[in-house]
N, C-alpha and C. Protein backbone atom coordinates (compact mmCIF):
# COMPACT_ATOMS: atom_id res chain seq x y z
N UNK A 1 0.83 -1.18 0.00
CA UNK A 1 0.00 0.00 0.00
C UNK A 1 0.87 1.25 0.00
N UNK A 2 1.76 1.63 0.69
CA UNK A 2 2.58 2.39 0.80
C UNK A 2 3.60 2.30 -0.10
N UNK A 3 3.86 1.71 -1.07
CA UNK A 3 4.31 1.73 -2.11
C UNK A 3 3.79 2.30 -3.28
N UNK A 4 2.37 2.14 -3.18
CA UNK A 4 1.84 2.20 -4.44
C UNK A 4 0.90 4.07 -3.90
N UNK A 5 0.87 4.43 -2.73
CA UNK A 5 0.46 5.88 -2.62
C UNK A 5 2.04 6.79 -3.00
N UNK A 6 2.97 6.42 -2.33
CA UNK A 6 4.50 6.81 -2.74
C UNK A 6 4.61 7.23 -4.27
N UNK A 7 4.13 5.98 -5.21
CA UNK A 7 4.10 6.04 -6.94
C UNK A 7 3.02 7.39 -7.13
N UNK A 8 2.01 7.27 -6.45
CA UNK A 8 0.96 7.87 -6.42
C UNK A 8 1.36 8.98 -6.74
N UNK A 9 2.03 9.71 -5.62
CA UNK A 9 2.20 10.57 -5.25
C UNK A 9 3.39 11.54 -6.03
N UNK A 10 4.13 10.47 -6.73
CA UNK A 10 5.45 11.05 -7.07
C UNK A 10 5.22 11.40 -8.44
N UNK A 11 3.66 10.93 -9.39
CA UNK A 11 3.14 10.76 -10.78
C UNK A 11 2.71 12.26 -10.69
N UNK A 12 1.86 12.63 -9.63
CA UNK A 12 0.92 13.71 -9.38
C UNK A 12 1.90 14.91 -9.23
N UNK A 13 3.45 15.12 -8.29
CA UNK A 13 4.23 15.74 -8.70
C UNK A 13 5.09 16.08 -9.98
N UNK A 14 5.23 14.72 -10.69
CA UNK A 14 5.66 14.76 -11.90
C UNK A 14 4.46 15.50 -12.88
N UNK A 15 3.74 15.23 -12.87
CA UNK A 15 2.35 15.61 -13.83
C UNK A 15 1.85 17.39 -13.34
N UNK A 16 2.59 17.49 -12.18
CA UNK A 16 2.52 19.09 -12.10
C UNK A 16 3.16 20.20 -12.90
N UNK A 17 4.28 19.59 -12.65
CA UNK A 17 6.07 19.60 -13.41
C UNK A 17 5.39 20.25 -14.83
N UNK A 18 5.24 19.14 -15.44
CA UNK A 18 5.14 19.13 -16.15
C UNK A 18 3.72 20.15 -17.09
N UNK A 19 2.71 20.11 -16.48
CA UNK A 19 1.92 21.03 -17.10
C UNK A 19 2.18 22.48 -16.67
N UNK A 20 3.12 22.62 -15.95
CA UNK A 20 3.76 24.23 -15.37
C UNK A 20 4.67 24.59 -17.08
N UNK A 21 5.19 23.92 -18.03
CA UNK A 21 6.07 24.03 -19.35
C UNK A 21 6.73 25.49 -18.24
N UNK A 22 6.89 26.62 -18.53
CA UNK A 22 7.67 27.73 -18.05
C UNK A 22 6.79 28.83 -17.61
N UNK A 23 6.69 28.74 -16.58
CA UNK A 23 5.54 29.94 -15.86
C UNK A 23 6.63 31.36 -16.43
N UNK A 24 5.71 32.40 -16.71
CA UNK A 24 5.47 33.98 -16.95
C UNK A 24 6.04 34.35 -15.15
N UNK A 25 7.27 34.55 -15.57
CA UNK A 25 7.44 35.15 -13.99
C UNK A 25 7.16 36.88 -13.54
N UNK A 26 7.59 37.42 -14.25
CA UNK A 26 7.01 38.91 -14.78
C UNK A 26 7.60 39.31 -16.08
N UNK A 27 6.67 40.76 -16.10
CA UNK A 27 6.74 41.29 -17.23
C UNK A 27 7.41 42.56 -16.71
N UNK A 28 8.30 43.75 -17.68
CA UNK A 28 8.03 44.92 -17.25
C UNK A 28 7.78 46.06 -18.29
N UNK A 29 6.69 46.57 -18.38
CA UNK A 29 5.94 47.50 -17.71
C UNK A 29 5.55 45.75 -16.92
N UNK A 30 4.80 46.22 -15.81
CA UNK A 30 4.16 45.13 -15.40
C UNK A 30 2.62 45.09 -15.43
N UNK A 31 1.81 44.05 -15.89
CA UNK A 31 0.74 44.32 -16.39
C UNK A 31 -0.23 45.24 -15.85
N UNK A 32 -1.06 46.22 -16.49
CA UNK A 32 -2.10 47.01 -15.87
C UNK A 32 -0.96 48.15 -14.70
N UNK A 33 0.03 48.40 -15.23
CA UNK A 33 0.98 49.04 -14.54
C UNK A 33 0.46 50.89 -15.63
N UNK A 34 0.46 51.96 -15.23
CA UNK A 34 0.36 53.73 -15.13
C UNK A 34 1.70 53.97 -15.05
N UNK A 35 2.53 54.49 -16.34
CA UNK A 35 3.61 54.83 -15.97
C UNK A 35 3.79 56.42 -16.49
N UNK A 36 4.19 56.65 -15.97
CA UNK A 36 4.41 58.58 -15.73
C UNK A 36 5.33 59.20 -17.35
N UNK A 37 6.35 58.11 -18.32
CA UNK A 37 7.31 57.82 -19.07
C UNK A 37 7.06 56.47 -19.85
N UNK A 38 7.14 56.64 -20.96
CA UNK A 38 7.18 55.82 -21.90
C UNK A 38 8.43 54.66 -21.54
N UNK A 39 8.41 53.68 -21.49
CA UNK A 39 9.50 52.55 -21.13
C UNK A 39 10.33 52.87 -21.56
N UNK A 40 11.93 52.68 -21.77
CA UNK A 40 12.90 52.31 -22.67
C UNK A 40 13.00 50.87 -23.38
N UNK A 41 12.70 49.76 -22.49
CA UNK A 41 12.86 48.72 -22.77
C UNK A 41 11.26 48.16 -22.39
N UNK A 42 11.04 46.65 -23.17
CA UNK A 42 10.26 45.76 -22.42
C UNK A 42 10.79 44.66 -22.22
N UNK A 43 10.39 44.17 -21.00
CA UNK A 43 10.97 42.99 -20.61
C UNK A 43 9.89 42.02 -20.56
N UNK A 44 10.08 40.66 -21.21
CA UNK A 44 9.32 39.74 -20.79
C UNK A 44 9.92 38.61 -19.94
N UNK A 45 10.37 38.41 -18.74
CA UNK A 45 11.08 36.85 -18.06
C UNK A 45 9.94 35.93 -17.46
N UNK A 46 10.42 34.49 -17.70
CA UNK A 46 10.19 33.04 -17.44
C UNK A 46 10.81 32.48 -16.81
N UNK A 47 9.96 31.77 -16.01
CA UNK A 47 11.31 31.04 -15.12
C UNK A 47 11.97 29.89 -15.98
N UNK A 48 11.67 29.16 -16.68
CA UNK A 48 12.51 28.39 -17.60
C UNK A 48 12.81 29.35 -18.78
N UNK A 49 13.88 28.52 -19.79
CA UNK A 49 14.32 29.15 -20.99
C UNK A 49 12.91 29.09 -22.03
N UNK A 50 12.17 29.90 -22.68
CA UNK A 50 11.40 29.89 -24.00
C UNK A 50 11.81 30.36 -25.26
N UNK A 51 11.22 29.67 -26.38
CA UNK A 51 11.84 30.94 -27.55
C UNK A 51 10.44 31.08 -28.23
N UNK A 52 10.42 32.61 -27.94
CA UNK A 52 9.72 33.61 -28.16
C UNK A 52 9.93 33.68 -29.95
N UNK A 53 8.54 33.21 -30.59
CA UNK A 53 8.67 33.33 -32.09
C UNK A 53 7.68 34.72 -32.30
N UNK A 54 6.92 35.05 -31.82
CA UNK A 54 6.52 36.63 -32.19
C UNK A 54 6.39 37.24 -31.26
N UNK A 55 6.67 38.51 -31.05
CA UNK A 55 5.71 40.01 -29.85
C UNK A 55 5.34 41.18 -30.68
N UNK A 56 4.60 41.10 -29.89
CA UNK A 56 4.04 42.14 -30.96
C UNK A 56 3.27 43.66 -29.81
N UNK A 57 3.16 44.82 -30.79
CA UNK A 57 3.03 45.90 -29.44
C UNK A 57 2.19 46.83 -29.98
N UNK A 58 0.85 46.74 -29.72
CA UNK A 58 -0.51 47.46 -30.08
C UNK A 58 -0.89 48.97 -29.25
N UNK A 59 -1.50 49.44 -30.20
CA UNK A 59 -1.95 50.86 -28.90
C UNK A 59 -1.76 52.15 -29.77
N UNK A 60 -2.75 52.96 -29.39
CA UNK A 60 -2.91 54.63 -29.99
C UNK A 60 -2.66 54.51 -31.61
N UNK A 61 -3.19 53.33 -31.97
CA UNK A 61 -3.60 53.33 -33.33
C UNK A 61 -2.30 52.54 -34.56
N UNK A 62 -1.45 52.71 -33.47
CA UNK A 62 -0.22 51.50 -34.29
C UNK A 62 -0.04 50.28 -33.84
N UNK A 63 0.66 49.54 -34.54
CA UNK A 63 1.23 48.16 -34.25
C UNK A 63 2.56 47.68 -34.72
N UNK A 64 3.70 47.38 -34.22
CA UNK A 64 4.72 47.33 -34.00
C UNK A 64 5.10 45.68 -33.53
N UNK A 65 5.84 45.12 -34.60
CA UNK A 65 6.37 43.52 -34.14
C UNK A 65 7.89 43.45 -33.71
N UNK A 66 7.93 43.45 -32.18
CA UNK A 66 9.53 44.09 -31.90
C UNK A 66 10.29 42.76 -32.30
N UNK A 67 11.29 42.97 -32.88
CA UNK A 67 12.54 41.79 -33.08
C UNK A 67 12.92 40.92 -32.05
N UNK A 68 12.85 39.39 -32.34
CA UNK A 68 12.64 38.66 -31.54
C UNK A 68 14.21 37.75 -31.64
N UNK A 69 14.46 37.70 -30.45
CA UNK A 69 16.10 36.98 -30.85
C UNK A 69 15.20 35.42 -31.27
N UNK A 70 16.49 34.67 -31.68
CA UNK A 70 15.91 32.62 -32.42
C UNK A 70 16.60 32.19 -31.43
N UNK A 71 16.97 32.58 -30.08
CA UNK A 71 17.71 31.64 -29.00
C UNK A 71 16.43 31.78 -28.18
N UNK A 72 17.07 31.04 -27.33
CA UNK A 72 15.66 30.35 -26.14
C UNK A 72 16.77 31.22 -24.69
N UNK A 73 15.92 31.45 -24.33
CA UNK A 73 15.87 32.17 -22.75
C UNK A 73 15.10 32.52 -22.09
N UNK A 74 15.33 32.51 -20.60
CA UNK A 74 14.47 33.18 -19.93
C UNK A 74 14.20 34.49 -19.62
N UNK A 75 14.91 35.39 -19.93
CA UNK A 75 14.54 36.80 -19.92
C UNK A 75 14.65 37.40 -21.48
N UNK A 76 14.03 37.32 -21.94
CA UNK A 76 13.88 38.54 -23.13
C UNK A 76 14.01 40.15 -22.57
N UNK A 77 14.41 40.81 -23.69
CA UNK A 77 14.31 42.29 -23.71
C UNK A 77 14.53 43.16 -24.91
N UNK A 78 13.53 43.77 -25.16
CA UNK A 78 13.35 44.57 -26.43
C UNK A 78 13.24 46.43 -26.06
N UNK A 79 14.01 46.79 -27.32
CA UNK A 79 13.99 48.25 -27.00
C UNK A 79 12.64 48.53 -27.46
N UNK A 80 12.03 49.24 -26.94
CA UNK A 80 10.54 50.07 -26.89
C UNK A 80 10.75 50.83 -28.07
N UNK A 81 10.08 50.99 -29.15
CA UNK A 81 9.90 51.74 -29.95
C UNK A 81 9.39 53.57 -28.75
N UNK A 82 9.23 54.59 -29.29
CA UNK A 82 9.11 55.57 -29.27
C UNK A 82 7.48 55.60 -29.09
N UNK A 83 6.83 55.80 -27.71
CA UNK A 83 5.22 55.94 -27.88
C UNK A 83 4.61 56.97 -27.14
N UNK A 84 3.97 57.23 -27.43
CA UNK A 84 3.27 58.24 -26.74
C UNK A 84 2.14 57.86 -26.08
N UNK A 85 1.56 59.12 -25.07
CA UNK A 85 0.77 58.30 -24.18
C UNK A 85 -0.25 57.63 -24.72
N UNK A 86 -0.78 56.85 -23.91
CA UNK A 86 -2.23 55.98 -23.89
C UNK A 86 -1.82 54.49 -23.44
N UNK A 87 -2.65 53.63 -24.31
CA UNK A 87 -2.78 52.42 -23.81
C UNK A 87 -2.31 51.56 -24.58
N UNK A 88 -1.60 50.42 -23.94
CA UNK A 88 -0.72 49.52 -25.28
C UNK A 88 -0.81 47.88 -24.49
N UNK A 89 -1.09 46.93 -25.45
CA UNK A 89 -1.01 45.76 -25.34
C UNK A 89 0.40 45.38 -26.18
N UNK A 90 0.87 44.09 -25.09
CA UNK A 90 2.04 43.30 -25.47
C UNK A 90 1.40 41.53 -25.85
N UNK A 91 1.95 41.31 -27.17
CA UNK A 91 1.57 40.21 -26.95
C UNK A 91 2.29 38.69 -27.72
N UNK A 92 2.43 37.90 -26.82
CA UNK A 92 3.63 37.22 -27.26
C UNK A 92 3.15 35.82 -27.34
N UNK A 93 4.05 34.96 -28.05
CA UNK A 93 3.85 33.35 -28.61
C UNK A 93 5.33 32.96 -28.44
N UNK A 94 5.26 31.62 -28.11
CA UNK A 94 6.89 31.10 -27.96
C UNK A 94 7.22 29.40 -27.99
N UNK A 95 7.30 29.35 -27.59
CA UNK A 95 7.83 27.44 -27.64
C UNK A 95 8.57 27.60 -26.15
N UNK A 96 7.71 26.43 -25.19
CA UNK A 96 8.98 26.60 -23.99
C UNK A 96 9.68 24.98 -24.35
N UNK A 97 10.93 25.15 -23.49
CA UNK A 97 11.86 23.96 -23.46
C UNK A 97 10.97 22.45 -23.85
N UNK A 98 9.94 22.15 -23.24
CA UNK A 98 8.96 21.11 -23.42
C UNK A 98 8.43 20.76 -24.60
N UNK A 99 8.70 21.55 -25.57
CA UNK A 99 7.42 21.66 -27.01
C UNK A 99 6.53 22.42 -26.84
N UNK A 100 5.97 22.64 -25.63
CA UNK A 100 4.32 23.05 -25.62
C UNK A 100 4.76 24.95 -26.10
N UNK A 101 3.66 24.70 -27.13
CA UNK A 101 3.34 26.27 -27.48
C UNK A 101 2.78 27.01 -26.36
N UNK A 102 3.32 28.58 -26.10
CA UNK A 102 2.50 29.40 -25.20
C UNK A 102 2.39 30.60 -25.42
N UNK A 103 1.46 31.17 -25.57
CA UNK A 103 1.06 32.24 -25.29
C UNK A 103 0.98 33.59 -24.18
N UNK A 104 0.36 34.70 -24.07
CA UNK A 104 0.05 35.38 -23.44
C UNK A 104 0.18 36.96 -23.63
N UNK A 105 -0.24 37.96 -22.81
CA UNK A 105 -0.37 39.09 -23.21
C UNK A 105 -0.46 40.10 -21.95
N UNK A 106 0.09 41.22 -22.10
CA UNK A 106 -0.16 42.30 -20.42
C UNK A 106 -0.34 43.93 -21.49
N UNK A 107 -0.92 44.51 -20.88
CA UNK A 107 -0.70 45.91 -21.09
C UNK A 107 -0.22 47.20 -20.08
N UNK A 108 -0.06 48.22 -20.58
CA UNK A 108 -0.08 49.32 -19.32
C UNK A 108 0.00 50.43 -20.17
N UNK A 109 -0.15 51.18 -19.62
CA UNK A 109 -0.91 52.56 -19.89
C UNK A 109 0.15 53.74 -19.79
N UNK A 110 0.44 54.79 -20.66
CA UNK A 110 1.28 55.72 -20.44
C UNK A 110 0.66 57.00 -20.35
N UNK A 111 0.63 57.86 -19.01
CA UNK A 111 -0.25 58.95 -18.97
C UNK A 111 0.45 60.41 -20.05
């Protein structure tokens, strides 16, 4: 019995592992973040390595696909194009270490 809750138990950790592929550790701007200054940079980091195949950067009527390195890492960083205030979505696609495709997206607002 205690052998087989042990297996149990060690499947249910493994099977956690595993559907975690590379958690979104932050972003910066950080999402739903009011910033006083237009960014210099954006940062997207993961706690594992991903490779980021598009980002893309919406808002006040443009759209902008910032250059994406073809290496896998966990911190990306792209120079900010030039924006003016309002509201801007980030939004990105990648491959983490696992295969599994991922997604996701944050915005923030420049007064």
């Amino acid at each position: 019995m205690r052998k087989w809750m042990a297996g149990a138990a060690a499947a249910l950790m493994t099977g956690a592992a595993a559907l975690a592929h590379s958690p979104l550790e932050r972003t910066d701007p950080a999402d739903g973040a009011v910033l006083e200054a237009a960014p210099e940079v954006i940062l997207i980091e993961f706690a594992d390595p991903i490779r980021l195949v598009g980002v893309s950067l919406t808002g006040e009527g443009r759209q902008a696909d910032l250059a994406v390195p073809g290496a896998s890492a966990a911190r990306h960083e792209f120079a900010a194009p030039d924006l003016a205030s309002g509201l801007y979505r980030v939004e990105w696609r990648g491959m983490a270490g696992d295969g599994h495709v991922m997604t996701g997206a944050f915005s923030f607002d420049i007064e």
